[in-house]
N, C-alpha and C. Protein backbone atom coordinates (compact mmCIF):
# COMPACT_ATOMS: atom_id res chain seq x y z
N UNK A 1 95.80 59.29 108.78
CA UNK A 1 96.40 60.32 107.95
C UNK A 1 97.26 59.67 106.88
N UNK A 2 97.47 60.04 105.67
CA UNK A 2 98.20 59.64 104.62
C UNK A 2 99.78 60.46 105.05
N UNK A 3 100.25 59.57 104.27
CA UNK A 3 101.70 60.04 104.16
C UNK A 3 102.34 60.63 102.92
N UNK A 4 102.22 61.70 102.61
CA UNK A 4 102.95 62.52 101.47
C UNK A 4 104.87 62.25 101.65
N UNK A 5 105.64 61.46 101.54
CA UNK A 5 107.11 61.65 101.48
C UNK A 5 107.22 61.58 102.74
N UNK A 6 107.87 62.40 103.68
CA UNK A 6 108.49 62.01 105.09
C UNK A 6 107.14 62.67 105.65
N UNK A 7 106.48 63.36 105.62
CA UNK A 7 105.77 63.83 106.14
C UNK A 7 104.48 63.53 106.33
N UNK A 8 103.47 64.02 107.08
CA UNK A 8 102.21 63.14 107.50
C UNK A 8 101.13 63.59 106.99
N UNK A 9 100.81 64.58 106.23
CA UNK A 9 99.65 65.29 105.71
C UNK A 9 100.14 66.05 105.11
N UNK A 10 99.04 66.48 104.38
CA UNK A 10 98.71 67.46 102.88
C UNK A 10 99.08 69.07 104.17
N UNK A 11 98.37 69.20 105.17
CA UNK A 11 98.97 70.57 105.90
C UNK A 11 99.96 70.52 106.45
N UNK A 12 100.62 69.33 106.97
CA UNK A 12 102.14 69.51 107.56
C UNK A 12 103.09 69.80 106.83
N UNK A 13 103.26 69.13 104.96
CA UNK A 13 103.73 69.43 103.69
C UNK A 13 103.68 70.85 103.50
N UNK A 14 102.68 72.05 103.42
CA UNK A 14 102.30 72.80 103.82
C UNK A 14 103.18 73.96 104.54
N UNK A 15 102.84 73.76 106.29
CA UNK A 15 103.17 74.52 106.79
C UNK A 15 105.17 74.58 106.16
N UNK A 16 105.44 72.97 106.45
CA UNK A 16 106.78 72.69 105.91
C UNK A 16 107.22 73.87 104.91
N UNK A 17 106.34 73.82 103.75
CA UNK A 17 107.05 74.92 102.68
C UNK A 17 106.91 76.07 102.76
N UNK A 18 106.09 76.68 103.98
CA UNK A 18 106.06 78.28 104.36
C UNK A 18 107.19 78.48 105.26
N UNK A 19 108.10 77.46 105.85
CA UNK A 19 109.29 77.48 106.66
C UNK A 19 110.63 77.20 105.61
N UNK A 20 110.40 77.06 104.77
CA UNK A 20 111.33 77.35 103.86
C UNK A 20 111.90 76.04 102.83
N UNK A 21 110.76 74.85 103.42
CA UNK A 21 111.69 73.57 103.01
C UNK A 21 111.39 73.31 101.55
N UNK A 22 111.51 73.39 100.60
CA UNK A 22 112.02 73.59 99.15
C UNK A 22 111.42 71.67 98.44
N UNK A 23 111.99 71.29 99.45
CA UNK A 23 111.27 69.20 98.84
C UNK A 23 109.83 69.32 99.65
N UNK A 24 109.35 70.01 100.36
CA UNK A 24 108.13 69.93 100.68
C UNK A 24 106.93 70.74 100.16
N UNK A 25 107.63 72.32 99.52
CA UNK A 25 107.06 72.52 98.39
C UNK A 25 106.78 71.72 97.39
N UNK A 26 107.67 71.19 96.61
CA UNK A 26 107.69 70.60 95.27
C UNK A 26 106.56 69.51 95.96
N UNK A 27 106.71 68.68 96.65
CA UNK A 27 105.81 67.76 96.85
C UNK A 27 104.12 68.63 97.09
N UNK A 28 103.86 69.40 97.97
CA UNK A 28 102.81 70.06 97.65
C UNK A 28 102.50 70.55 96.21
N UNK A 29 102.73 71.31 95.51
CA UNK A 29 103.22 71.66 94.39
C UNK A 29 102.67 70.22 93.25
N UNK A 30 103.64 68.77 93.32
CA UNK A 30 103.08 67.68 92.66
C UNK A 30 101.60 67.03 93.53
N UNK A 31 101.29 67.09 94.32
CA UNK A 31 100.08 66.63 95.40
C UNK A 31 98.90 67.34 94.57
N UNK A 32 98.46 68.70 94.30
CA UNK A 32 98.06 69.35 93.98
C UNK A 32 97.91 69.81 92.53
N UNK A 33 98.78 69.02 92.15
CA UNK A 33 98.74 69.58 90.38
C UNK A 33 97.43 68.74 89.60
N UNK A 34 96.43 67.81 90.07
CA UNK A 34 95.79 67.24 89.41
C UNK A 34 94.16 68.33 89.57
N UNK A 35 94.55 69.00 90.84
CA UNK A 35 93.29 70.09 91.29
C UNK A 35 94.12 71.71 90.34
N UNK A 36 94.68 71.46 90.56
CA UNK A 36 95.42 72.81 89.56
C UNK A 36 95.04 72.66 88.26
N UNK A 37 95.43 71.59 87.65
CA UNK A 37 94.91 71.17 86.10
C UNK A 37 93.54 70.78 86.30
N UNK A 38 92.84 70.51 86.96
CA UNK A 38 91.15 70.56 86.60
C UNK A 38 90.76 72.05 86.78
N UNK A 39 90.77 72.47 87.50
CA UNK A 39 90.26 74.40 87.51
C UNK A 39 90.85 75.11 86.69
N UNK A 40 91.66 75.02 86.53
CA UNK A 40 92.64 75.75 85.03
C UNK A 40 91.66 75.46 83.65
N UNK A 41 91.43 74.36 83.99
CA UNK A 41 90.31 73.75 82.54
C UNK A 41 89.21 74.20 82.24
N UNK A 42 88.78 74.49 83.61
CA UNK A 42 87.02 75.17 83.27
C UNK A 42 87.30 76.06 82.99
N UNK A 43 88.33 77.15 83.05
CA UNK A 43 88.74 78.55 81.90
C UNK A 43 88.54 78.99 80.98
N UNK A 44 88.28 79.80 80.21
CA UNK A 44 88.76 79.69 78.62
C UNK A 44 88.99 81.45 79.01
N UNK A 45 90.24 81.99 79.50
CA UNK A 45 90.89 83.29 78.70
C UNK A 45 90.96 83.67 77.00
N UNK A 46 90.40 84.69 76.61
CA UNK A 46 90.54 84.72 75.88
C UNK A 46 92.08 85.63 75.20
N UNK A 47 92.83 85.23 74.27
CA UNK A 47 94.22 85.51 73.77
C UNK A 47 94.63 85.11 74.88
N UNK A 48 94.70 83.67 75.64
CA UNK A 48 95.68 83.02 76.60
C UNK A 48 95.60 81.58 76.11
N UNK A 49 96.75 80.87 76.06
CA UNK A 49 97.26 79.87 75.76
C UNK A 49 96.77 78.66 76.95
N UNK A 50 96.47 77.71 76.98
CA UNK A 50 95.80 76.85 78.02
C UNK A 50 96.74 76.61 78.88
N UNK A 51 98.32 77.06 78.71
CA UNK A 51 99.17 76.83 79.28
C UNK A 51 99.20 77.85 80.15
N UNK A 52 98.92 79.11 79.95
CA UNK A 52 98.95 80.79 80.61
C UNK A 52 97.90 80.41 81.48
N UNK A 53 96.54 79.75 81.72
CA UNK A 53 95.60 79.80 82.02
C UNK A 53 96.39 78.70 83.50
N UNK A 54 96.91 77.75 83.20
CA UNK A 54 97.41 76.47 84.03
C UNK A 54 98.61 77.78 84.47
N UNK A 55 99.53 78.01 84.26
CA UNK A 55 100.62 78.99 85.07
C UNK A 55 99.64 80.08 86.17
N UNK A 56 98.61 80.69 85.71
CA UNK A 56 97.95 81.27 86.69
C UNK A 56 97.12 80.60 87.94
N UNK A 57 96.92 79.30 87.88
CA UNK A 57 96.45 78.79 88.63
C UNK A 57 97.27 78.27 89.48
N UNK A 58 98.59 77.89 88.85
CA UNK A 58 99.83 77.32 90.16
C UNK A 58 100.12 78.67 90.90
N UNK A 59 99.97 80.25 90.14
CA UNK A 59 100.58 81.10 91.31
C UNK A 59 98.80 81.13 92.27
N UNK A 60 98.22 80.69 91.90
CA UNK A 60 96.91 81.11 93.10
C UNK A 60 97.17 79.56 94.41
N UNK A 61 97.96 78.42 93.28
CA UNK A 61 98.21 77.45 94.26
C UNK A 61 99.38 78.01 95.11
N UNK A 62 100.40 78.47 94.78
CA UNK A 62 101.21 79.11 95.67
C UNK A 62 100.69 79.96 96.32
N UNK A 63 100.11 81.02 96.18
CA UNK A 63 99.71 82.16 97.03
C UNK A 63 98.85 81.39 98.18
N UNK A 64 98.17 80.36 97.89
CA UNK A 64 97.34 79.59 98.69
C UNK A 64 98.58 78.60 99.89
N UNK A 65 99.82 78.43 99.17
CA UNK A 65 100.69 77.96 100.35
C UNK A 65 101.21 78.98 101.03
N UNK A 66 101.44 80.34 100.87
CA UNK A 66 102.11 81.28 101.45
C UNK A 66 100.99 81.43 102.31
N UNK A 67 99.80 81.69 102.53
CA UNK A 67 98.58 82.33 102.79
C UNK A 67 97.47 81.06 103.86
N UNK A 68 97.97 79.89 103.79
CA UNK A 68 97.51 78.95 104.48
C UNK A 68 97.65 79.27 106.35
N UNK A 69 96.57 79.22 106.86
CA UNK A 69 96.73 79.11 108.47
C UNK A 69 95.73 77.89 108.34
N UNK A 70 96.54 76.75 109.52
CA UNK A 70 95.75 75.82 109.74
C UNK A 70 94.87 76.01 110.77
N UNK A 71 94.85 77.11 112.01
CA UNK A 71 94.08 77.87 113.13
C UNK A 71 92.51 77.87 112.38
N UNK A 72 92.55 78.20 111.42
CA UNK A 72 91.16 78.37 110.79
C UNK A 72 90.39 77.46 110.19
N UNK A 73 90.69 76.15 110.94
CA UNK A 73 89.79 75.19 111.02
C UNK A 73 88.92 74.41 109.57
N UNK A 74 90.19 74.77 108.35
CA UNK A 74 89.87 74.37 107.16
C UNK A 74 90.73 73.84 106.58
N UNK A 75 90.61 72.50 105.82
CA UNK A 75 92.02 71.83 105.32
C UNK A 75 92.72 72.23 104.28
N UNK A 76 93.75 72.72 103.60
CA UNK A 76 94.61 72.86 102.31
C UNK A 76 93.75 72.92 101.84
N UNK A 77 93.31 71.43 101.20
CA UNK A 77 92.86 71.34 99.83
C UNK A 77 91.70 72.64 99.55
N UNK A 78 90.55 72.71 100.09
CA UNK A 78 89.60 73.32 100.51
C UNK A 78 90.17 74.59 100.09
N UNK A 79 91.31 75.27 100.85
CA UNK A 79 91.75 76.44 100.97
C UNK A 79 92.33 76.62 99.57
N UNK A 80 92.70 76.09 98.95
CA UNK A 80 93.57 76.09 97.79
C UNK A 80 92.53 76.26 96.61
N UNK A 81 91.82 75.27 96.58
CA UNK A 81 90.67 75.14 95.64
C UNK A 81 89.99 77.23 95.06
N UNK A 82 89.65 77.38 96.81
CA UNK A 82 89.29 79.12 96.48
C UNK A 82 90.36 79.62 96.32
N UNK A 83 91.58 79.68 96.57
CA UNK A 83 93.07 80.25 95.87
C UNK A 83 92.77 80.80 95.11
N UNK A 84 92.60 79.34 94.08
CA UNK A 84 93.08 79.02 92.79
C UNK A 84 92.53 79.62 91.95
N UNK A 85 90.88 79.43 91.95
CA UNK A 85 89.77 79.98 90.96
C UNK A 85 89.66 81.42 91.38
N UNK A 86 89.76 81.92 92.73
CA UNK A 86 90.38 83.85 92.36
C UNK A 86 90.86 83.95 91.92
N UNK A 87 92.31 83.74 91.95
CA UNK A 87 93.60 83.86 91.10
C UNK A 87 93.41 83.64 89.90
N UNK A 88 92.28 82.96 88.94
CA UNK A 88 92.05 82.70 87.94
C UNK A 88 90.86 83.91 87.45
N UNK A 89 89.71 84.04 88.29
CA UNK A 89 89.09 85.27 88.11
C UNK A 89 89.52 86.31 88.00
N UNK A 90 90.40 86.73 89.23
CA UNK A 90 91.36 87.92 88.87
C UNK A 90 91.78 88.31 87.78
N UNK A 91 92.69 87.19 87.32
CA UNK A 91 93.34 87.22 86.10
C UNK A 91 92.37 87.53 84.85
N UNK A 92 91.17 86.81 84.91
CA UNK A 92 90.88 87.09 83.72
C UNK A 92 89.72 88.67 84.13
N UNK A 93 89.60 88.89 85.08
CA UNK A 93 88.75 90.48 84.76
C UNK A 93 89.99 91.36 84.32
N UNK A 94 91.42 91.00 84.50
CA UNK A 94 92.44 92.02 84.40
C UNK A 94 92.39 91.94 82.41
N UNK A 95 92.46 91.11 82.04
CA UNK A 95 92.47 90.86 80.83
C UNK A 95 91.37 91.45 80.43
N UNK A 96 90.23 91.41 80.80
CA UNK A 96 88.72 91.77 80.02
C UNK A 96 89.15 93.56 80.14
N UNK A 97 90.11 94.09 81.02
CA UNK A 97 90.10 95.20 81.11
C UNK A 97 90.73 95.94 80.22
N UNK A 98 91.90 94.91 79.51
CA UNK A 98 92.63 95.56 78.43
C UNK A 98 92.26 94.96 76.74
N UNK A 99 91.10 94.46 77.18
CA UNK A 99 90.08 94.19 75.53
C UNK A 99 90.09 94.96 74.88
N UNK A 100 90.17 95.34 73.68
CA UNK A 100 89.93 95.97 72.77
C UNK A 100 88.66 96.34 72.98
N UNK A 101 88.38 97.47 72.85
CA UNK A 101 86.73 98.08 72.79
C UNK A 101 86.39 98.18 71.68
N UNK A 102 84.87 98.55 71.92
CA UNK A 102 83.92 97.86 70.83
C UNK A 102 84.01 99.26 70.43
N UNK A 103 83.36 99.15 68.54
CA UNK A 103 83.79 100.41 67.84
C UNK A 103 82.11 101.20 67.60
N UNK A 104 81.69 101.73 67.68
CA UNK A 104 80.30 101.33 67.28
C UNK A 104 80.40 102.46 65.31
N UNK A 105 79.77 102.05 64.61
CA UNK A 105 79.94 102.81 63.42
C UNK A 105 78.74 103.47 63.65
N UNK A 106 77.84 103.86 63.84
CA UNK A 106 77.19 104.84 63.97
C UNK A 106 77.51 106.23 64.86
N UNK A 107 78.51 106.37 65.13
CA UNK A 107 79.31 107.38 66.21
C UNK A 107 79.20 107.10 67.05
N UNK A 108 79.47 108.36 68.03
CA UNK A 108 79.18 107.98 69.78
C UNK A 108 79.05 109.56 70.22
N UNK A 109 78.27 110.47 69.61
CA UNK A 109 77.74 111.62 69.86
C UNK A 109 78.30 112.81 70.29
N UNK A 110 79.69 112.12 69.87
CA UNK A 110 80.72 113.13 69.85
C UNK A 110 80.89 114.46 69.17
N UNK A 111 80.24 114.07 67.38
CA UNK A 111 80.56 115.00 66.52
C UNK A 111 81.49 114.21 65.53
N UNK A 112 82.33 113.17 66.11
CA UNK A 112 83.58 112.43 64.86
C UNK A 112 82.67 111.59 64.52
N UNK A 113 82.81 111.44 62.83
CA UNK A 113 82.28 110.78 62.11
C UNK A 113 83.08 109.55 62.63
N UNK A 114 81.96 108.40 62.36
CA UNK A 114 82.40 106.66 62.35
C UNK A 114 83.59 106.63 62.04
N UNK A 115 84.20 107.02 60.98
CA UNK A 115 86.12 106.72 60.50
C UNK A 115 86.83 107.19 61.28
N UNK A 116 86.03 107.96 61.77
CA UNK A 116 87.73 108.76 62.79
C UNK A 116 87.64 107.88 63.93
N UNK A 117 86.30 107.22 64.71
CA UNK A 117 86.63 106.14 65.61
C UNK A 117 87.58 104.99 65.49
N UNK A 118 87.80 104.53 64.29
CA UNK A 118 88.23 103.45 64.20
C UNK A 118 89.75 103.64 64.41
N UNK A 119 90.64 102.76 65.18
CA UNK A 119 91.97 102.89 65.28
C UNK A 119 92.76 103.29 64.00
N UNK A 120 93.78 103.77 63.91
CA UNK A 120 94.61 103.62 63.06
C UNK A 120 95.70 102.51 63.18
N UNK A 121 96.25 102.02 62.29
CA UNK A 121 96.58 100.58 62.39
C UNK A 121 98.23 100.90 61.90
N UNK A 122 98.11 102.00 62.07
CA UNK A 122 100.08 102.64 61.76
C UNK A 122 100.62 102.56 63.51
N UNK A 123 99.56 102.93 64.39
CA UNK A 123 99.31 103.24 65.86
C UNK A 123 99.42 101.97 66.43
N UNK A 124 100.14 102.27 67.67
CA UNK A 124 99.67 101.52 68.97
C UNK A 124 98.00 101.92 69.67
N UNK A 125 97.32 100.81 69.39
CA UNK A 125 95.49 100.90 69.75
C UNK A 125 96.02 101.27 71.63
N UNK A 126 96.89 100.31 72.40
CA UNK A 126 97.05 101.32 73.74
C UNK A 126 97.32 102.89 73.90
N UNK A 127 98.16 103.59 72.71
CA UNK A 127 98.86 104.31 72.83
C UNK A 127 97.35 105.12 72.42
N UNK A 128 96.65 104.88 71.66
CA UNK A 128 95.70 106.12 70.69
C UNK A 128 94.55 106.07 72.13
N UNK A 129 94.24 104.72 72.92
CA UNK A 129 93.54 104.82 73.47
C UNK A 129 93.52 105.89 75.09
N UNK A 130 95.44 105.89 75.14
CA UNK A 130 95.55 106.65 76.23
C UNK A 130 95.53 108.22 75.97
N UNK A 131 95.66 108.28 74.85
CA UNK A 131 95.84 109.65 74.53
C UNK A 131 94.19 110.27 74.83
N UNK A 132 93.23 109.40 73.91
CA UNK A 132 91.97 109.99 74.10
C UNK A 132 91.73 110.12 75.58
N UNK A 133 91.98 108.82 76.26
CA UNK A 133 91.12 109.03 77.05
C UNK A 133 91.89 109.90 78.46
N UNK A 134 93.68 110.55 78.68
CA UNK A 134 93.83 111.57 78.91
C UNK A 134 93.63 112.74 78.26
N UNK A 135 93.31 112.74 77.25
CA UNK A 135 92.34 114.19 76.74
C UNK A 135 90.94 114.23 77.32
N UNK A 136 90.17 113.20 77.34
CA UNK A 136 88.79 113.74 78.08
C UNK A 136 88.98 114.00 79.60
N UNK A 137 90.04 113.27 80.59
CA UNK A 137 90.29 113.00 82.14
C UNK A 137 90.18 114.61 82.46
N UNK A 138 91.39 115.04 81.24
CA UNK A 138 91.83 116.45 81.52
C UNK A 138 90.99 117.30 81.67
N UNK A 139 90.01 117.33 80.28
CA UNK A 139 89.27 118.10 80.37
C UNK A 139 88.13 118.20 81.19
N UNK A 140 87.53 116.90 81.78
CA UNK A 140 86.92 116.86 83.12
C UNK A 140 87.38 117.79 84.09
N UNK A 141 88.97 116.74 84.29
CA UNK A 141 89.44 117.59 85.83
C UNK A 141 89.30 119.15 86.11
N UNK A 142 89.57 120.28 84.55
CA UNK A 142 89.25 120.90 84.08
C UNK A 142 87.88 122.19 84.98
N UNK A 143 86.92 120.87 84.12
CA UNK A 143 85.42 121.55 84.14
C UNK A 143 84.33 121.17 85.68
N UNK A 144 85.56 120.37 86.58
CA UNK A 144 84.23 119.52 87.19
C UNK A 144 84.53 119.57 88.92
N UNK A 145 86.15 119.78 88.83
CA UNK A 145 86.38 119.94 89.92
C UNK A 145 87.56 120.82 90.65
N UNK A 146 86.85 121.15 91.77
CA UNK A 146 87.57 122.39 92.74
C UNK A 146 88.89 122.32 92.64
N UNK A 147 89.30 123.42 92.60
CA UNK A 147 90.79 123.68 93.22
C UNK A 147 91.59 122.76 93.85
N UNK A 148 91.08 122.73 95.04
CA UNK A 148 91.70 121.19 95.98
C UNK A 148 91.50 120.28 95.85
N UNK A 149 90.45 119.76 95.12
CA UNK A 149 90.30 118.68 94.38
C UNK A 149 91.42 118.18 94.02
N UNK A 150 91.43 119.49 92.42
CA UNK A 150 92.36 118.84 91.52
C UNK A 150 93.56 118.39 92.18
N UNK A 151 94.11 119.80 93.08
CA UNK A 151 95.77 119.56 94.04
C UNK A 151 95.54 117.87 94.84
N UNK A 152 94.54 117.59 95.28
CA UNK A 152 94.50 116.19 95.51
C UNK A 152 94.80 115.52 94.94
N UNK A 153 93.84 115.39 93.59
CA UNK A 153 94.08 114.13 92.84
C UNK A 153 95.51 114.24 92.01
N UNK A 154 96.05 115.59 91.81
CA UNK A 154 97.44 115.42 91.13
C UNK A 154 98.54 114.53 92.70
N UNK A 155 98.14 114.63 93.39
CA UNK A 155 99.40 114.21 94.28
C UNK A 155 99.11 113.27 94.59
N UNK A 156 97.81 112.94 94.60
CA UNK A 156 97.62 111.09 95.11
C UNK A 156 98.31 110.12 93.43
N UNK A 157 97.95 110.69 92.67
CA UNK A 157 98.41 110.42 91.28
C UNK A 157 99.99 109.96 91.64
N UNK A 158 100.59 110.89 92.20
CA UNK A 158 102.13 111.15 92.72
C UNK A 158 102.75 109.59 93.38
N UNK A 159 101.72 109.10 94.07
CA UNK A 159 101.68 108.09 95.22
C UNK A 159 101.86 108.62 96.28
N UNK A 160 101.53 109.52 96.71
CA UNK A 160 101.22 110.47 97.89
C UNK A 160 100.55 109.72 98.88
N UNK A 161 100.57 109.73 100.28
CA UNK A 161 100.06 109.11 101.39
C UNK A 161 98.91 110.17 101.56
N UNK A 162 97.99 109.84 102.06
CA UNK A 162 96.99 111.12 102.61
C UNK A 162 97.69 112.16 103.55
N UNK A 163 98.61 111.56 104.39
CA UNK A 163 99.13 112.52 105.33
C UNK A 163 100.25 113.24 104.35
N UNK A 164 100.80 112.90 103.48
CA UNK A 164 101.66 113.61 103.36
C UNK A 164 101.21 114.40 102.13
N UNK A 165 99.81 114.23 101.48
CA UNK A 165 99.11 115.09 100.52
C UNK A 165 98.58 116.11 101.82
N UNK A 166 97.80 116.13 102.72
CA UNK A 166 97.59 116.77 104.01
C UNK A 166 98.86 118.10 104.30
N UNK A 167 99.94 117.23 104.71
CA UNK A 167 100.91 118.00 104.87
C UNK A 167 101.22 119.15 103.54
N UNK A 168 101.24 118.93 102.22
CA UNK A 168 101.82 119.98 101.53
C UNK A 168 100.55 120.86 101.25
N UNK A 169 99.50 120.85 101.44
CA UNK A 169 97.95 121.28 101.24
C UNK A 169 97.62 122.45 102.27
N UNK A 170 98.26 121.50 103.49
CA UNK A 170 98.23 122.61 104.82
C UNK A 170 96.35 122.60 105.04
N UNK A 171 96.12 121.00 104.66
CA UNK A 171 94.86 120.60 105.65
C UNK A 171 95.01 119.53 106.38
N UNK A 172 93.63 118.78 106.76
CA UNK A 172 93.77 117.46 107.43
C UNK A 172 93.76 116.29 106.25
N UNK A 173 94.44 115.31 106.99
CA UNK A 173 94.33 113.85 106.07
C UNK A 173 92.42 113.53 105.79
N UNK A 174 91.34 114.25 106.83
CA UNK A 174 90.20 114.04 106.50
C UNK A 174 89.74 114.44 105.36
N UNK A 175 90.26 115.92 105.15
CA UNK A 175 90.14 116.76 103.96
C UNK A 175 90.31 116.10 103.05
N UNK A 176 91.58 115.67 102.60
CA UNK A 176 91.49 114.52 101.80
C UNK A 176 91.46 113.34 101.50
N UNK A 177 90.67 112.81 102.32
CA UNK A 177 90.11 111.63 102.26
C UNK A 177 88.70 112.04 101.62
N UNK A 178 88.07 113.16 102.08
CA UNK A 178 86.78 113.84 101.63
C UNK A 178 86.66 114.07 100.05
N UNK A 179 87.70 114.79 99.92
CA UNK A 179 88.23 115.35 98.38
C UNK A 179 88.45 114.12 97.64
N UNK A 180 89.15 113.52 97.79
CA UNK A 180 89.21 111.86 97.22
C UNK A 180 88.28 111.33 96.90
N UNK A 181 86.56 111.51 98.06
CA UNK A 181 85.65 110.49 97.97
C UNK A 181 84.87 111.34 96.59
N UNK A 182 84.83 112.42 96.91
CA UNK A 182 84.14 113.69 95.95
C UNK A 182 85.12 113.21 94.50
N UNK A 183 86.10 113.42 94.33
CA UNK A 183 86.60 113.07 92.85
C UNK A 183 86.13 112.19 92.17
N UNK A 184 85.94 110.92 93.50
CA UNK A 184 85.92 109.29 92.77
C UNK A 184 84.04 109.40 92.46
N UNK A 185 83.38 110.12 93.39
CA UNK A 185 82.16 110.61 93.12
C UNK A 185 81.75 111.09 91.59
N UNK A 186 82.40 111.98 91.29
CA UNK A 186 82.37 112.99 90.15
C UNK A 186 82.76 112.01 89.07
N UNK A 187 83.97 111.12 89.11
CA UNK A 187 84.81 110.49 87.99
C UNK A 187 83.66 109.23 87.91
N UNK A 188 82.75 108.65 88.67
CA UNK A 188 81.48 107.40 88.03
C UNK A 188 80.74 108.27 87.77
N UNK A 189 79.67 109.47 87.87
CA UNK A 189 79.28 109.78 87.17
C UNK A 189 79.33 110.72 85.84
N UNK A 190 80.75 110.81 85.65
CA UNK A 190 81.22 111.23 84.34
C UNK A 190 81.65 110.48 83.50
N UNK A 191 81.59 108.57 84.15
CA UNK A 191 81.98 107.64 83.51
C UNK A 191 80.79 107.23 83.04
N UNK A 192 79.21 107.43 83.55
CA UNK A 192 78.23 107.10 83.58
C UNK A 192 77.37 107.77 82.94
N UNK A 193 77.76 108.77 82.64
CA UNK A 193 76.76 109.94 81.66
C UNK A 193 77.62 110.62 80.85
C-alpha cells in the first residue's frame, strides 16, 4: 500500500475526511486533482469558463468523498472517476436546459407572424419566456384537466406531500398519486403534440 501523509491509502485518506479530518481531505482533494483536471477537460460547457467546468468536477470529487462506502468492494479512485463525470453530465444537461431556444422564422403555427417570435431585447428572454410559457400551462390546465386534477397539481405545486394533498382533498394519497400520474400523462403529450 502507498502512503498518502500519515495515512496508508487513497480509502483510509477517505474514510478519514468523512469523519471530519480537514488535512485528510485536503490531501484527498490534492491526490485526486490530476483525475479531476483530466475529466474536467474532455468537457466543453458551453457559456462556461474551463475553470466552471474544473469547479464542477471537484464538487462531483467531493460528493464522491461524502458518498464513498468501502463495503462495496470498489476502490476511491474508480468510485470518484463515475462521481465526477455525472456531476459533470448533470451539470451540463442543466445548462442545455436553460439554452436559449431556437427561433424558427417561418412561424410555429400559432397564427404570430415570425417578428413577434423573436425576443424583445428591452426584455428579460427568461422573463418573456416564462410568461409564454405560463400562458399556454394555464390554458392547458384549463382545457385538459379534471377538477381534481387541477386541485392536485395546484397543491403539489405548493410542495404539498401526497398525504397532506390527500388530507385537504378528503381522498386517498392513491388518488393522488393517480391524478399526478394522469397530469404528468396529459402534460408529455401536450408537450408532444
Amino acid at each position: 500500500m502507498e502512503v498518502y501523509g500519515d495515512y496508508w491509502s487513497a480509502d483510509d485518506l477517505v474514510l478519514r475526511a468523512q469523519q471530519g479530518d480537514e488535512r485528510a481531505a485536503e490531501q484527498v482533494l490534492a491526490l485526486f486533482r490530476p483525475l479531476v483536471q483530466s475529466l474536467a477537460g474532455r468537457f466543453y460547457m458551453p457559456s462556461y469558463e474551463p475553470e466552471d467546468v474544473y469547479q464542477v468536477a471537484l464538487m462531483g470529487l467531493w460528493r464522491a468523498v461524502q458518498c464513498f462506502d468501502p463495503k462495496r468492494n470498489s476502490g476511491f479512485a474508480a468510485f470518484a472517476r463515475v462521481c465526477i463525470r455525472r456531476q459533470i453530465l448533470s451539470e451540463l444537461k442543466r445548462a442545455r436546459r436553460w439554452a436559449m431556444p431556437m427561433v424558427s422564422l417561418s412561424g410555429d403555427g400559432e397564427g404570430l407572424a415570425w417578428l413577434e417570435q423573436l425576443p424583445d431585447p428591452r426584455q428579460d428572454l427568461y422573463e418573456q419566456l416564462s410568461v409564454r410559457e405560463s400562458q399556454r400551462w394555464c390554458e392547458f390546465l384549463v382545457t385538459h384537466l379534471s377538477p381534481l386534477e387541477a386541485q392536485v397539481i395546484a397543491l403539489y405545486q405548493q410542495q404539498l406531500t401526497y398525504r397532506e394533498i390527500a388530507a385537504h382533498l378528503g381522498c386517498s394519497p392513491k388518488a393522488v398519486d393517480n391524478a399526478l400520474a394522469r397530469v404528468k400523462r396529459k402534460a408529455r403529450r401536450h408537450a408532444h403534440g
